[in-house]
Protein backbone atom coordinates (compact mmCIF):
# COMPACT_ATOMS: atom_id res chain seq x y z
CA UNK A 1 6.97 -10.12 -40.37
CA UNK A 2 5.86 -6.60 -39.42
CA UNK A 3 5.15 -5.88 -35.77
CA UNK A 4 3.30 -2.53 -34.51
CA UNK A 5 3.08 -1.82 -30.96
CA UNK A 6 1.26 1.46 -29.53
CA UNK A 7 3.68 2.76 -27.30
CA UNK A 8 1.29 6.11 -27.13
CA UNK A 9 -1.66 4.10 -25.46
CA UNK A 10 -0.57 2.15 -22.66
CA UNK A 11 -3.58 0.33 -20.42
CA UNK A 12 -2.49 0.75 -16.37
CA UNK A 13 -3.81 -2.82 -15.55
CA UNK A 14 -1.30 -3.06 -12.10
CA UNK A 15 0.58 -0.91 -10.02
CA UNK A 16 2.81 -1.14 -6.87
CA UNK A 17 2.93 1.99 -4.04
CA UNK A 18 4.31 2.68 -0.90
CA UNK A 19 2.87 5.40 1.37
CA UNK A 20 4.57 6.86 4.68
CA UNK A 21 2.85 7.68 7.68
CA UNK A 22 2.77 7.70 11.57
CA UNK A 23 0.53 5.98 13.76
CA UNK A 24 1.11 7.13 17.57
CA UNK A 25 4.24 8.98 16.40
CA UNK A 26 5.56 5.72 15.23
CA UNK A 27 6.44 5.95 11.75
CA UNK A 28 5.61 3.31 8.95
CA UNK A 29 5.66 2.60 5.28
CA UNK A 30 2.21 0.67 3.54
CA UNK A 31 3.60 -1.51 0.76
CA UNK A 32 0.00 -1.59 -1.42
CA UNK A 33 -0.84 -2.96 -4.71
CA UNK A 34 -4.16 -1.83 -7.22
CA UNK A 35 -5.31 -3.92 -10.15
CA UNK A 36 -8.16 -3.49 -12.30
CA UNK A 37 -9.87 -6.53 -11.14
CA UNK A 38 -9.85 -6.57 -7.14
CA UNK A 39 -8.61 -2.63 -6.58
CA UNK A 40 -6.47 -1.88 -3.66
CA UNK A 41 -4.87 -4.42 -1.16
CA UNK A 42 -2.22 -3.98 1.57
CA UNK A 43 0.62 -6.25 1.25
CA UNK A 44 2.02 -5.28 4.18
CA UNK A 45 3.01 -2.24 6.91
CA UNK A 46 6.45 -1.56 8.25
CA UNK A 47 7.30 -0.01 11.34
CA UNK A 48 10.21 2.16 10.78
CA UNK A 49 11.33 2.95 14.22
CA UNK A 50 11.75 1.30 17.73
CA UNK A 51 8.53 -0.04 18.96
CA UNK A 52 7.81 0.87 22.88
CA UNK A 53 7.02 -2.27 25.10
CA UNK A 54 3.29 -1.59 24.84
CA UNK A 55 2.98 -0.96 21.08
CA UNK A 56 0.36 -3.56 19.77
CA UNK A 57 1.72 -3.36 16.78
CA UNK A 58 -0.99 -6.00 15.44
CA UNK A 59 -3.85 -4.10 16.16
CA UNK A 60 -1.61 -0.60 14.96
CA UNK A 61 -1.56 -3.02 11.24
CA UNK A 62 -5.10 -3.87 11.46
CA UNK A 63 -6.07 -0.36 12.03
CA UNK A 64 -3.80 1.45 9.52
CA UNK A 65 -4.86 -0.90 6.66
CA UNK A 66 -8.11 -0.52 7.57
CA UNK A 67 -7.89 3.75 7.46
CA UNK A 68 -5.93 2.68 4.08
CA UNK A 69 -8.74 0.83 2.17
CA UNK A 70 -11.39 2.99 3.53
CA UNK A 71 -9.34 6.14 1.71
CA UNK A 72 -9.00 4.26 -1.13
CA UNK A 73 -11.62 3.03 -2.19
């Protein structure tokens, strides 16, 4: 049995990122994914530090992975 594999050629088929930034002052990390077949999706965003009482931290998520994919893409 003889087995060749082209380590010199790889094909980037997947790939997992993070990304910091600050909404507000409020500092988060994006947790993205890219594949070949359905490009970039958010998998989630973390808020790093103490949210004030009248963060809306859904519609902070909705609006950072929307700024996201509209970079991205």
């Amino acid at each position: 049995m003889e087995i060749k594999i082209d380590y010199d050629n790889p094909q980037l088929t997947s790939k997992y990122e993070d990304y910091d930034g600050e909404y507000n002052g409020v500092s988060f990390v994006i947790n993205a994914h890219w594949n070949d077949w359905d490009e970039w999706e958010v998998d989630s965003v973390q808020f790093l530090d103490e949210l004030p009482e009248d963060f809306d931290q859904e519609g902070a998520t909705s609006a950072i992975t929307e700024e996201f994919l509209n970079n991205m893409f």
